[in-house]
C-alpha atoms as a PDB file:
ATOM      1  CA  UNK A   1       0.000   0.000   0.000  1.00  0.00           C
ATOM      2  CA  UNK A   2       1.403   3.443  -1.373  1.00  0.00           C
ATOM      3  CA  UNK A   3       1.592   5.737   1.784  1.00  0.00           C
ATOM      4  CA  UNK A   4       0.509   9.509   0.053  1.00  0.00           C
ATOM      5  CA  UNK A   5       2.220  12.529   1.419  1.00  0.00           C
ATOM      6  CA  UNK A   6       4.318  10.161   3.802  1.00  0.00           C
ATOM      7  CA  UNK A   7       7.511  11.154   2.022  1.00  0.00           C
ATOM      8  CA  UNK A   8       8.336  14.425   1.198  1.00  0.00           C
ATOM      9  CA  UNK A   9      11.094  14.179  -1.357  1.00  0.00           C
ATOM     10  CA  UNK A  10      13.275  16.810  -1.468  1.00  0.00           C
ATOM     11  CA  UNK A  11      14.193  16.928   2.249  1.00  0.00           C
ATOM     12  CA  UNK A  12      12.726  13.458   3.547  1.00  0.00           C
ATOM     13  CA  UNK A  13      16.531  12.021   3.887  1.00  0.00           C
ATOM     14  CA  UNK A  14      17.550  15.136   6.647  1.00  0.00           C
ATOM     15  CA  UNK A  15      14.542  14.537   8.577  1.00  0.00           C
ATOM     16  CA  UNK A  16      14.439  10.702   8.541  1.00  0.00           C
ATOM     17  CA  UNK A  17      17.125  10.728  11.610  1.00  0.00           C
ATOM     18  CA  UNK A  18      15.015  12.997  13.573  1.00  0.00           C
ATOM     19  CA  UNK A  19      12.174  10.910  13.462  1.00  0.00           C
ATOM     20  CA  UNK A  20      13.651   8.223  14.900  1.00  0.00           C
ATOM     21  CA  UNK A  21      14.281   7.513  18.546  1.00  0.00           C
ATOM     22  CA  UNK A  22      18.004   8.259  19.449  1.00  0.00           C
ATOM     23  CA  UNK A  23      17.393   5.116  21.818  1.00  0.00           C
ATOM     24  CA  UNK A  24      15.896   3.085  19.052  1.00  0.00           C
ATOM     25  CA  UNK A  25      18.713   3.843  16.851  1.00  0.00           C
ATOM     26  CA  UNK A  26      21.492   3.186  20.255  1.00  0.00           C
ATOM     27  CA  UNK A  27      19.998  -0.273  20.503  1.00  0.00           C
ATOM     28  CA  UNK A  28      20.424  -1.557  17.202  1.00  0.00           C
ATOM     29  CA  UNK A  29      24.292  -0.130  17.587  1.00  0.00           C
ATOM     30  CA  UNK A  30      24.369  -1.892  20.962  1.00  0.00           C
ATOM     31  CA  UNK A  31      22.323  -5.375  19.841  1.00  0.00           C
ATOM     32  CA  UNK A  32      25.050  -5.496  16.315  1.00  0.00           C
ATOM     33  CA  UNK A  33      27.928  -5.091  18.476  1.00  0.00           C
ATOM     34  CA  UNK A  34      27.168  -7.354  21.000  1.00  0.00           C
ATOM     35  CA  UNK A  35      26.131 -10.015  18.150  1.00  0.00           C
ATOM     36  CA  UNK A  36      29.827  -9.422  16.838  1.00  0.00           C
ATOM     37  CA  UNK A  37      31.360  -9.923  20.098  1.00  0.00           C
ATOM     38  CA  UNK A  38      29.898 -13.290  21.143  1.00  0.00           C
ATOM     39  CA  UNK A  39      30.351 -14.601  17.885  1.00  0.00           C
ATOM     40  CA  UNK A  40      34.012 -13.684  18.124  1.00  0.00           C
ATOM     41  CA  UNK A  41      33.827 -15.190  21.698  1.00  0.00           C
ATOM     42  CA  UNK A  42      32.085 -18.412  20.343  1.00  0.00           C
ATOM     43  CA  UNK A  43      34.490 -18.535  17.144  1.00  0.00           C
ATOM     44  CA  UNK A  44      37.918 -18.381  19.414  1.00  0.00           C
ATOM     45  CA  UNK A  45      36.434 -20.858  22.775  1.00  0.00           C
ATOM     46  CA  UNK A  46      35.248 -23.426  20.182  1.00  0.00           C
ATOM     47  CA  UNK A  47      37.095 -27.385  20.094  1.00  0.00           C
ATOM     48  CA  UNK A  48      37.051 -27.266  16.058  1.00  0.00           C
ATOM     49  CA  UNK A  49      35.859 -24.791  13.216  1.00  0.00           C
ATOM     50  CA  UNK A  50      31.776 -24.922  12.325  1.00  0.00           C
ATOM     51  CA  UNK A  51      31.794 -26.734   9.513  1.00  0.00           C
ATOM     52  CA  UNK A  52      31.792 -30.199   7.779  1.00  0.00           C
ATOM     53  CA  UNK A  53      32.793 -32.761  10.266  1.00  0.00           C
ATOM     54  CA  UNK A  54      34.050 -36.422   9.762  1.00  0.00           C
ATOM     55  CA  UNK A  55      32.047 -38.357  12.074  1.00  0.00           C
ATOM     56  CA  UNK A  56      34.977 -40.460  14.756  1.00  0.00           C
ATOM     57  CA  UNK A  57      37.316 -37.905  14.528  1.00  0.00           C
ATOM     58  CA  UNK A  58      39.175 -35.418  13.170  1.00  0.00           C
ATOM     59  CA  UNK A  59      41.522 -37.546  11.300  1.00  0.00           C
ATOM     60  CA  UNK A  60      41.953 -36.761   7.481  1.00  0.00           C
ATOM     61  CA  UNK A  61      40.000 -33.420   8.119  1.00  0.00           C
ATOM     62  CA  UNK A  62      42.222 -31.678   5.472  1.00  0.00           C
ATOM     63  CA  UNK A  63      39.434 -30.036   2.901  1.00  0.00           C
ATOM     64  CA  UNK A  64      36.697 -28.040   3.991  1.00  0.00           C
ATOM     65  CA  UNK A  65      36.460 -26.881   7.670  1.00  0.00           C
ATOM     66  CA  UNK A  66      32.619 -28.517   7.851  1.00  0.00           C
ATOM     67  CA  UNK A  67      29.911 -27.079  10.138  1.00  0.00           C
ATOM     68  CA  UNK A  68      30.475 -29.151  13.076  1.00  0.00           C
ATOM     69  CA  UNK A  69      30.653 -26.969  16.435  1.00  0.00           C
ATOM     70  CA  UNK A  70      32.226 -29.032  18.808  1.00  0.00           C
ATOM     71  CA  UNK A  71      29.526 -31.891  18.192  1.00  0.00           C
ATOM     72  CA  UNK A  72      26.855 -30.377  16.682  1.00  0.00           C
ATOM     73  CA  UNK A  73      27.082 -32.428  13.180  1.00  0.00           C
ATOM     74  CA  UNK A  74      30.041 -34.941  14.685  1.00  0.00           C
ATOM     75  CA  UNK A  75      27.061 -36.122  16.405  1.00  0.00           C
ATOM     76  CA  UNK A  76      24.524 -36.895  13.712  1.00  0.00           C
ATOM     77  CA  UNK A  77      20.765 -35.762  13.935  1.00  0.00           C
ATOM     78  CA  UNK A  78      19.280 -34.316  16.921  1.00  0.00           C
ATOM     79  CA  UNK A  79      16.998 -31.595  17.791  1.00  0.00           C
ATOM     80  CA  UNK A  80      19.313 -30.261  21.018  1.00  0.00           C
ATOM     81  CA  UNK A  81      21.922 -29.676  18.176  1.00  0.00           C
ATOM     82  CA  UNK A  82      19.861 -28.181  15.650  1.00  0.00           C
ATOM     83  CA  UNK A  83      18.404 -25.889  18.057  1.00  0.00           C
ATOM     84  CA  UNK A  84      21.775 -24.769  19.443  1.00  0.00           C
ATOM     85  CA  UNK A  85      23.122 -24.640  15.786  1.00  0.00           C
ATOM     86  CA  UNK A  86      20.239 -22.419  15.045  1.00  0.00           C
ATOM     87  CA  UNK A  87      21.077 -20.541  17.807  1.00  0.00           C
ATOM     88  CA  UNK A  88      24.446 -19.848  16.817  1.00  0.00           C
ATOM     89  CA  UNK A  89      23.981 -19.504  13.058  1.00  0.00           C
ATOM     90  CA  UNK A  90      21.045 -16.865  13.812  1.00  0.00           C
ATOM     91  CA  UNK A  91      23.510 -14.979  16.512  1.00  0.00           C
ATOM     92  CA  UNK A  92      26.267 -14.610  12.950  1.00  0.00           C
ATOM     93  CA  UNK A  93      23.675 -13.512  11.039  1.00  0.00           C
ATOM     94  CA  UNK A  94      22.597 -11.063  13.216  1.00  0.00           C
ATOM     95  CA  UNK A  95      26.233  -9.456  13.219  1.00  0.00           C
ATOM     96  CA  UNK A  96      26.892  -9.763   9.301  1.00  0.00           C
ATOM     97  CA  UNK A  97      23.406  -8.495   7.932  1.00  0.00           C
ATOM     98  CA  UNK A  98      22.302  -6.007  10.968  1.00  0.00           C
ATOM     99  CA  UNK A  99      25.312  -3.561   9.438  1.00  0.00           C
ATOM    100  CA  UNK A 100      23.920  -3.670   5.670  1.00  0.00           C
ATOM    101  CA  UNK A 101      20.156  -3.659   6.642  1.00  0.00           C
ATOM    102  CA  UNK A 102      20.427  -0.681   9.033  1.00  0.00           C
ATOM    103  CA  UNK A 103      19.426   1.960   6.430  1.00  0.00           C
ATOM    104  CA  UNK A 104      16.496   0.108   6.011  1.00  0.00           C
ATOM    105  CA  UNK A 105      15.767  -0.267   9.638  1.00  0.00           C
ATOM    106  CA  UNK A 106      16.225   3.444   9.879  1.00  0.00           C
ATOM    107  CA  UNK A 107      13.589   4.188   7.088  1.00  0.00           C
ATOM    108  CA  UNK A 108      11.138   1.493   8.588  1.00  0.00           C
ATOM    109  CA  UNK A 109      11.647   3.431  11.845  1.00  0.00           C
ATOM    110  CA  UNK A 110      11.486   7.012  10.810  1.00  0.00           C
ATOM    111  CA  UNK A 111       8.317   6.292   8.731  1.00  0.00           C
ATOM    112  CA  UNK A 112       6.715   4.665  11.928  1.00  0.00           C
ATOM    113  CA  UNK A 113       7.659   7.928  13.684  1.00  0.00           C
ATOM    114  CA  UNK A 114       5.506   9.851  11.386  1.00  0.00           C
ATOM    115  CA  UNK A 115       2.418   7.973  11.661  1.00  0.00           C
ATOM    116  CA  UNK A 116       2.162   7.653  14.716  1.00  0.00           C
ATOM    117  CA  UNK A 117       3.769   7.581  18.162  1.00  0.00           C
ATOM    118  CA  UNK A 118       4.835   4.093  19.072  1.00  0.00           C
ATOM    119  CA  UNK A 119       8.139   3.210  17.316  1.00  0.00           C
ATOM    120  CA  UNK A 120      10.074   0.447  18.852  1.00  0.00           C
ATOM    121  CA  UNK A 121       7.980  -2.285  18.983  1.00  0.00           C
ATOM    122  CA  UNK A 122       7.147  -2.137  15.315  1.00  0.00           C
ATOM    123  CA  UNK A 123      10.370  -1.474  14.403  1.00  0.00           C
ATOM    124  CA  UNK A 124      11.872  -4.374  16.423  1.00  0.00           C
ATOM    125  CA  UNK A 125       8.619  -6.195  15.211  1.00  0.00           C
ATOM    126  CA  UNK A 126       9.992  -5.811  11.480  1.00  0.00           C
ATOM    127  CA  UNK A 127      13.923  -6.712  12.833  1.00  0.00           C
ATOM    128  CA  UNK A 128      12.479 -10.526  13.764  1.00  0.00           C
ATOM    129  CA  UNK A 129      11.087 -10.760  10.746  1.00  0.00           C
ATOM    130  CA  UNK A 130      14.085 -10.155   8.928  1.00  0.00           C
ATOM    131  CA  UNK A 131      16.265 -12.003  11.166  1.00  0.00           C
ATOM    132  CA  UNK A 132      13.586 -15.004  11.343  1.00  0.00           C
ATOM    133  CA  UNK A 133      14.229 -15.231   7.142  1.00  0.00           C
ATOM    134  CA  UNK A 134      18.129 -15.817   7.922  1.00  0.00           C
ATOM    135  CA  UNK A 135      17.093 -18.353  10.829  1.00  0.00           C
ATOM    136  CA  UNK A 136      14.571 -20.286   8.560  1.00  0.00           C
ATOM    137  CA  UNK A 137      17.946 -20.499   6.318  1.00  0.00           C
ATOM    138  CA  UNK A 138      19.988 -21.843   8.940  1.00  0.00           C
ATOM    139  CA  UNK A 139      17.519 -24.871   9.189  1.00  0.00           C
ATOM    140  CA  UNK A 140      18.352 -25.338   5.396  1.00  0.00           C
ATOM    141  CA  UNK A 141      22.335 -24.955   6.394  1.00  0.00           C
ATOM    142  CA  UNK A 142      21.690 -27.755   9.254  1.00  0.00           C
ATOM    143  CA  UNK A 143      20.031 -29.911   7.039  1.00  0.00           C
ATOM    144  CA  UNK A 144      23.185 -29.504   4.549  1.00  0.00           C
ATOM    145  CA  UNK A 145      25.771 -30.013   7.322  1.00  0.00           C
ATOM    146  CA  UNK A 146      24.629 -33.188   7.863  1.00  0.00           C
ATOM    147  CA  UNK A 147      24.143 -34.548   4.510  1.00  0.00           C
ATOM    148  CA  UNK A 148      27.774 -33.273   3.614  1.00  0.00           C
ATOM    149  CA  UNK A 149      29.324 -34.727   6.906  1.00  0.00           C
ATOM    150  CA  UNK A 150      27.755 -38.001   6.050  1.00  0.00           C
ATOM    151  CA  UNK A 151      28.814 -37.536   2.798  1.00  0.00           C
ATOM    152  CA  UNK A 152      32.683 -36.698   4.278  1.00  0.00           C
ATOM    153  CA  UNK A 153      32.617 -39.906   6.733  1.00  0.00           C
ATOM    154  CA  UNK A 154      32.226 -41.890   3.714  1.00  0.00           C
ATOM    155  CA  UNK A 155      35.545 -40.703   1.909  1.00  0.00           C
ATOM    156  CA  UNK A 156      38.708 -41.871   2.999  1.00  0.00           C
ATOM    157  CA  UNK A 157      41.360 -39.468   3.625  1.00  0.00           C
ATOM    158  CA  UNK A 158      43.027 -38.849   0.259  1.00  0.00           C
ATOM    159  CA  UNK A 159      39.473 -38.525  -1.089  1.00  0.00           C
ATOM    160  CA  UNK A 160      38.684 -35.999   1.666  1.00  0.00           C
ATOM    161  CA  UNK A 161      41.798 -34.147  -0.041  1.00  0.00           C
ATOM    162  CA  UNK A 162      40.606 -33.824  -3.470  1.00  0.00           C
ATOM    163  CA  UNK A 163      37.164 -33.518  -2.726  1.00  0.00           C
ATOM    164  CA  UNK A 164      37.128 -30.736  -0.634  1.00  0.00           C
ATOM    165  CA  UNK A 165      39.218 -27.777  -2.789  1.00  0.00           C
ATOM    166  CA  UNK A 166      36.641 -29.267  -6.005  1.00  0.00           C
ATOM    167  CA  UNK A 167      33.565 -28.477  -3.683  1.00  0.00           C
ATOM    168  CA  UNK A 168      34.603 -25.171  -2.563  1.00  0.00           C
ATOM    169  CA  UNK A 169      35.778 -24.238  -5.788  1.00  0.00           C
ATOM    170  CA  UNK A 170      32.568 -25.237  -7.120  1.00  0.00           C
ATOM    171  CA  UNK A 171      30.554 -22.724  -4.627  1.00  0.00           C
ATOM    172  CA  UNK A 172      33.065 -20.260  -5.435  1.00  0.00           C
ATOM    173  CA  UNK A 173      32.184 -20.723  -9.090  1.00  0.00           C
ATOM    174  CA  UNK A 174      28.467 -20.660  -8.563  1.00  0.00           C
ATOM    175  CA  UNK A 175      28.499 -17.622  -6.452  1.00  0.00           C
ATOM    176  CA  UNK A 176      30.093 -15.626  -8.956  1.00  0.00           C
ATOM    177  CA  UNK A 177      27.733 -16.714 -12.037  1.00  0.00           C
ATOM    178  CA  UNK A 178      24.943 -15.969  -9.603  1.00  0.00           C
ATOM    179  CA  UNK A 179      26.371 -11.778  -9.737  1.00  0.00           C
ATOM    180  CA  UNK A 180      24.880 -11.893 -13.374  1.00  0.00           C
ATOM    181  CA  UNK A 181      21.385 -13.375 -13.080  1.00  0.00           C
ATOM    182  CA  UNK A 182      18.040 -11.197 -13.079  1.00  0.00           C
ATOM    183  CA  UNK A 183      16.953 -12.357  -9.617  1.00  0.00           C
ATOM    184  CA  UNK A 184      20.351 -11.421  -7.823  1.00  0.00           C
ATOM    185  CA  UNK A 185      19.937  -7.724  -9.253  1.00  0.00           C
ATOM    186  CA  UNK A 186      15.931  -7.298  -8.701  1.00  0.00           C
ATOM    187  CA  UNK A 187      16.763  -8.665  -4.826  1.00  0.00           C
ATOM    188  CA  UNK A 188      19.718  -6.368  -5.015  1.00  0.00           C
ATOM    189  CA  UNK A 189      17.745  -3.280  -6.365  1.00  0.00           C
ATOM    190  CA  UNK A 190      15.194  -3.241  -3.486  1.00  0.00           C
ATOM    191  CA  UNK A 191      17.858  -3.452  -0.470  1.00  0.00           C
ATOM    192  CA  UNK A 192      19.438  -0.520  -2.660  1.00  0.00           C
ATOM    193  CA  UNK A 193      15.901   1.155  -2.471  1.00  0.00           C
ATOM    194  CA  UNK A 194      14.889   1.602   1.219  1.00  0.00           C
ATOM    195  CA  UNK A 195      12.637   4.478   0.777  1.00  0.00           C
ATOM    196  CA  UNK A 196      11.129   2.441  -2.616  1.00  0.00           C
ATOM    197  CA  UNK A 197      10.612  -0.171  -0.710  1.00  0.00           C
ATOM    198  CA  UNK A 198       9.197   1.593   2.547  1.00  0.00           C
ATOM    199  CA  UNK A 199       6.614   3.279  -0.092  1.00  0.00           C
ATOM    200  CA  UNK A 200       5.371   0.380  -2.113  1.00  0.00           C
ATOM    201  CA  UNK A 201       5.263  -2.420   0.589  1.00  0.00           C
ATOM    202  CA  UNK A 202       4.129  -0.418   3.556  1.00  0.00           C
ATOM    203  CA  UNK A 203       1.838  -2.774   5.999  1.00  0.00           C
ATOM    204  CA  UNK A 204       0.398  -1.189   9.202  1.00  0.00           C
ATOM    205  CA  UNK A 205       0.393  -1.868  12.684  1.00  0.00           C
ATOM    206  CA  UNK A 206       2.576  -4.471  13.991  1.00  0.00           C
ATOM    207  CA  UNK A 207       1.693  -7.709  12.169  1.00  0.00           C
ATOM    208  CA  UNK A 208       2.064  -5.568   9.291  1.00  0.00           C
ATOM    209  CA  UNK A 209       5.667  -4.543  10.858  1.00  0.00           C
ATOM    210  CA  UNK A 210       5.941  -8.188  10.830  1.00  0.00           C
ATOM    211  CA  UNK A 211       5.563  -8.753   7.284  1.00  0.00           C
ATOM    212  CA  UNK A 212       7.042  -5.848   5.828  1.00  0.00           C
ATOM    213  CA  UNK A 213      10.115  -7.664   7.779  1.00  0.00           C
ATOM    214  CA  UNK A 214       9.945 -11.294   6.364  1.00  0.00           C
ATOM    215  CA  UNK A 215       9.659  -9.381   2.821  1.00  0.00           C
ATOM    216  CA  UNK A 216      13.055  -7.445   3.216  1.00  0.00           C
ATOM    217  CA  UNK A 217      14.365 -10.583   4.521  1.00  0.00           C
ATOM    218  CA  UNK A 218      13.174 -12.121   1.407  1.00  0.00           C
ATOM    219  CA  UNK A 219      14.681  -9.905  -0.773  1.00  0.00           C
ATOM    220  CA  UNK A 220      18.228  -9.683   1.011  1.00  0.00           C
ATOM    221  CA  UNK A 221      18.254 -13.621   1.212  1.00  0.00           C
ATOM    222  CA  UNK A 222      17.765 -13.723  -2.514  1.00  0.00           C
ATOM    223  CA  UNK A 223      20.488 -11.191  -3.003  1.00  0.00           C
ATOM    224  CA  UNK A 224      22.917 -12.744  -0.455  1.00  0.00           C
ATOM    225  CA  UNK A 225      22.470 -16.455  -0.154  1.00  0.00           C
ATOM    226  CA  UNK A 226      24.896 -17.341  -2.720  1.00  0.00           C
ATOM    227  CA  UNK A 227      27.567 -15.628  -1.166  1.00  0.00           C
ATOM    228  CA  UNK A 228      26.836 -17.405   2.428  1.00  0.00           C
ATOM    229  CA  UNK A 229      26.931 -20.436   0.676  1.00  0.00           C
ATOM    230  CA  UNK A 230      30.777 -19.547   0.224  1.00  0.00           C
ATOM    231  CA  UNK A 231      30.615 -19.049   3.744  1.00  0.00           C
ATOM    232  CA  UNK A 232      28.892 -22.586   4.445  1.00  0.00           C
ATOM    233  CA  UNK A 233      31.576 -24.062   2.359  1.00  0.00           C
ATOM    234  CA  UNK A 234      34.581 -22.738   4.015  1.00  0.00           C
ATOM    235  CA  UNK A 235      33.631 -23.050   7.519  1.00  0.00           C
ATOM    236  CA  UNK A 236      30.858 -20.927   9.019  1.00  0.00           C
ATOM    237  CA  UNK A 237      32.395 -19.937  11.945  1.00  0.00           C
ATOM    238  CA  UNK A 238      35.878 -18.580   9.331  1.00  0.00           C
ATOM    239  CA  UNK A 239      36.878 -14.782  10.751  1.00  0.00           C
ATOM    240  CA  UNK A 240      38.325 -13.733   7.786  1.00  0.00           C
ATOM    241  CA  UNK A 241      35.328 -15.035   5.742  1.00  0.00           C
ATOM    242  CA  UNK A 242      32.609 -13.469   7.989  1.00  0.00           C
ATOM    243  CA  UNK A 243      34.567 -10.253   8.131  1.00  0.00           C
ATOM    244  CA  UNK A 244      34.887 -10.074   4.222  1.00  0.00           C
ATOM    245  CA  UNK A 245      31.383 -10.972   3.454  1.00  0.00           C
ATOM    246  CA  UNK A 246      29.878  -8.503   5.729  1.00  0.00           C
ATOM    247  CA  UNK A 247      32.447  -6.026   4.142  1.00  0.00           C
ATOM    248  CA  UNK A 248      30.999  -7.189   0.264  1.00  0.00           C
ATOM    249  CA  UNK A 249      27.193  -7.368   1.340  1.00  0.00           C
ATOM    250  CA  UNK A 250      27.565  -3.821   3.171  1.00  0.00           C
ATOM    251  CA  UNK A 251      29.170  -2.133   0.192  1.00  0.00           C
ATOM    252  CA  UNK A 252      27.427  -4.309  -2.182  1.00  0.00           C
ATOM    253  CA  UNK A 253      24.119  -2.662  -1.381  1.00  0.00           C
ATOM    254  CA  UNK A 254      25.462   0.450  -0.659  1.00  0.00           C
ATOM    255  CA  UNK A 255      26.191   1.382  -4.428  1.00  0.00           C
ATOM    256  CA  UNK A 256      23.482   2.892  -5.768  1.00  0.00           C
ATOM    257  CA  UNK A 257      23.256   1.544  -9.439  1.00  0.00           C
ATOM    258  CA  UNK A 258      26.450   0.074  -9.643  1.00  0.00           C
ATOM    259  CA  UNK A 259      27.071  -2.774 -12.044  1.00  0.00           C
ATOM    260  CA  UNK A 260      30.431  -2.411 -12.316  1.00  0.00           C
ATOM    261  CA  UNK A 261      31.274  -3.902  -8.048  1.00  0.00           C
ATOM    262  CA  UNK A 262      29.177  -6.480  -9.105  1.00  0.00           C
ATOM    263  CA  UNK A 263      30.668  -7.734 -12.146  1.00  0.00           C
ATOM    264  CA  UNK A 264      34.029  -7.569 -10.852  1.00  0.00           C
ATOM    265  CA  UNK A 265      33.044  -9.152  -7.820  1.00  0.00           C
ATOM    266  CA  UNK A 266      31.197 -12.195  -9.677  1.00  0.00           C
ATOM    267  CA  UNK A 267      34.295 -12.654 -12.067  1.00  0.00           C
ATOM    268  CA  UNK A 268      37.080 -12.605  -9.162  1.00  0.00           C
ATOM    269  CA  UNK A 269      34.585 -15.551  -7.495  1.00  0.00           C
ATOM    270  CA  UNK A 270      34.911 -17.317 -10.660  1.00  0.00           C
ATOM    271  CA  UNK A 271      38.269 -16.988 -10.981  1.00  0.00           C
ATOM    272  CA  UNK A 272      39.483 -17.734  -7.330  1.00  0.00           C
ATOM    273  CA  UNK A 273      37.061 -20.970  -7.896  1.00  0.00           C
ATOM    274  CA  UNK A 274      38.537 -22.291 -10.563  1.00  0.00           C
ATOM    275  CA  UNK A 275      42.117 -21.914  -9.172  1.00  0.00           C
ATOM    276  CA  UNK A 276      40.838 -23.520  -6.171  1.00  0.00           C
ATOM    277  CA  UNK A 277      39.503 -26.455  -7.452  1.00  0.00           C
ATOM    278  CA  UNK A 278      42.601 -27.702  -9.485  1.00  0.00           C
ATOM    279  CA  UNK A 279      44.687 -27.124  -6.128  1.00  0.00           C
ATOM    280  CA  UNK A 280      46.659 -24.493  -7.427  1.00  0.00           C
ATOM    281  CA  UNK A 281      46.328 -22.766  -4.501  1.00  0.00           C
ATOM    282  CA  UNK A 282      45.990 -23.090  -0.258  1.00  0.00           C
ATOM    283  CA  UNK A 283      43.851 -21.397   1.898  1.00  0.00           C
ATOM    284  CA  UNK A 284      44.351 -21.666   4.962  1.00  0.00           C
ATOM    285  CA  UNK A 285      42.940 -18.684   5.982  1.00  0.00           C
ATOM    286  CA  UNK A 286      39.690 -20.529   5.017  1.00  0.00           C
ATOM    287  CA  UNK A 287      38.584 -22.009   8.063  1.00  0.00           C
ATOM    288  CA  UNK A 288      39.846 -19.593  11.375  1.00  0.00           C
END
C-alpha cells in the first residue's frame, strides 16, 4: 500500500534521523555489536571450526572446515543440536546483515515515527522478521551439514583431499555466475531502495511490521544467499570469511546503481574458484 504525502522528497533524507528515537537507533548499535562480540567469543572458545565434520574424529580433516561446532554435526541428527546450531547460526547472522540492513531499519523506523507515536515495537517487530528469514535459512544450512558430513565420513582421507578444494571451488564458481542473473539484481535493487521499498510495501500496525520484515528478509536472502553459501563451504564460523562478506554485502548494497562492483566481484569468485579447485592454490585462511 502506497503511503501519500508520507515522504516528502526533497528533504525526507535530513529529517528521517530525527524521526527516529536516538534510543531506538542506540539499541540496534548496541544489539550489532554485542552479536559481533559473542560470535568472536564463540568462534575463538570453540574445540574445532563450524563446519563439515568427519564423524569419529578429526583424522583426514584436510578439505573443507565442515559445520560441526564441537559436536553439533560430529554427532549426527538431533533436535538439542539443531536448536543450538540455530542458535548460533542466527547470533552470525545477526552481526553480518544487521550492518547492511540498518538503512532500512532506519527508514522502517522514521516512517513509523511519522504515523504515529509508538516506534520500537514495530520497528523491532519488522527486525524478527528479517532475522527469522536468515534463521529459517539456517535450518536449510543444518540440514546440509549433515548430509555433507555423512557424505565426508564416507571418503577416505586422500578422497577428503581432493574432494574438498573441487567443492569449494565449485561454490566459489556458482556464487560468482549468480552476480549476473536477473533475480540477484531485482533482490539487489530493493535493499538498494529503502525508501522504494518503505513506499510500495508499507503494511500497518505491527503484524504488518511483521511482514514488511519477512519481505526485506526475502529480498536480502535472494540477493545474499549465494555468497553465504561460500561461507557454508569454508567453515561458518571462518573470521576472515565473515569479516569479508559482511564487508561485500555492506558495500554491495550500498552502491546505488552500480554494475560495475558487481561484475568484478562475480568474475574474481569465478576466478578464485577455478584456481581452487585444481589445487593451485591453499587457503588456509579458510577455516579460522
Amino acid at each position: 500500500m502506497p503511503m501519500p504525502d508520507a515522504f516528502p522528497r526533497k528533504s525526507w533524507r535530513l529529517r528521517n534521523l530525527r524521526g527516529m528515537p536516538l534510543g531506538l537507533l542506540a539499541s540496534l548499535v548496541v544489539l550489532t555489536a554485542a552479536a559481533w562480540a559473542l560470535t568472536l567469543y564463540q568462534t575463538f572458545s570453540m574445540d574445532m571450526p563450524m563446519g563439515i565434520a568427519v564423524r569419529g574424529g578429526m583424522e583426514g580433516m584436510e578439505g573443507m572446515a565442515g559445520m560441526a561446532m564441537a559436536g553439533i554435526a560430529a554427532d549426527g541428527w538431533s533436535l538439542a543440536g539443531a536448536a543450538a546450531f540455530l542458535a548460533v547460526w542466527t547470533l552470525m547472522m545477526a552481526a553480518m546483515m544487521l550492518p547492511a540492513a540498518a538503512p532500512m531499519i532506519v527508514m522502517f523506523a522514521a516512517a513509523q515515527a511519522r504515523r504515529e507515536q509508538h516506534v520500537a515495537i514495530p520497528t523491532w517487530m519488522f527486525v524478527a522478521g528479517y532475522m527469522l528469514v536468515w534463521a529459517a535459512a539456517g535450518l536449510l544450512v543444518y540440514v546440509l551439514v549433515q548430509f555433507g558430513s555423512e557424505f565426508a565420513t564416507s571418503l577416505d582421507p586422500p578422497q577428503r583431499s581432493k574432494w574438498a578444494p573441487l567443492a569449494l571451488g565449485v561454490t566459489l564458481g556458482v556464487a560468482g555466475l549468480y552476480q549476473f542473473t536477473t533475480l540477484k539484481h531485482i533482490c539487489l535493487s530493493h535493499c538498494r531502495s529503502p525508501l522504494a521499498f518503505v513506499a510500495q510495501h508499507w503494511r500497518d500496525g505491527r503484524v504488518g511490521a511483521l511482514e514488511m520484515g519477512l519481505r526485506h528478509g526475502l529480498y536480502c536472502f535472494g540477493c545474499c544467499w549465494a555468497l553465504f553459501a561460500v561461507l557454508v563451504a569454508a567453515g561458518v564460523m571462518s573470521v576472515a570469511w565473515m569479516l569479508l562478506l559482511t564487508l561485500v554485502v555492506f558495500v554491495e548494497k550500498l552502491l546505488q546503481r552500480s554494475r560495475r562492483f558487481e561484475g568484478a566481484l562475480g568474475i574474481a569468485l569465478i576466478a578464485l574458484g577455478i584456481v581452487v579447485s585444481f589445487g593451485a592454490i591453499d587457503m588456509p585462511w579458510m577455516s579460522g
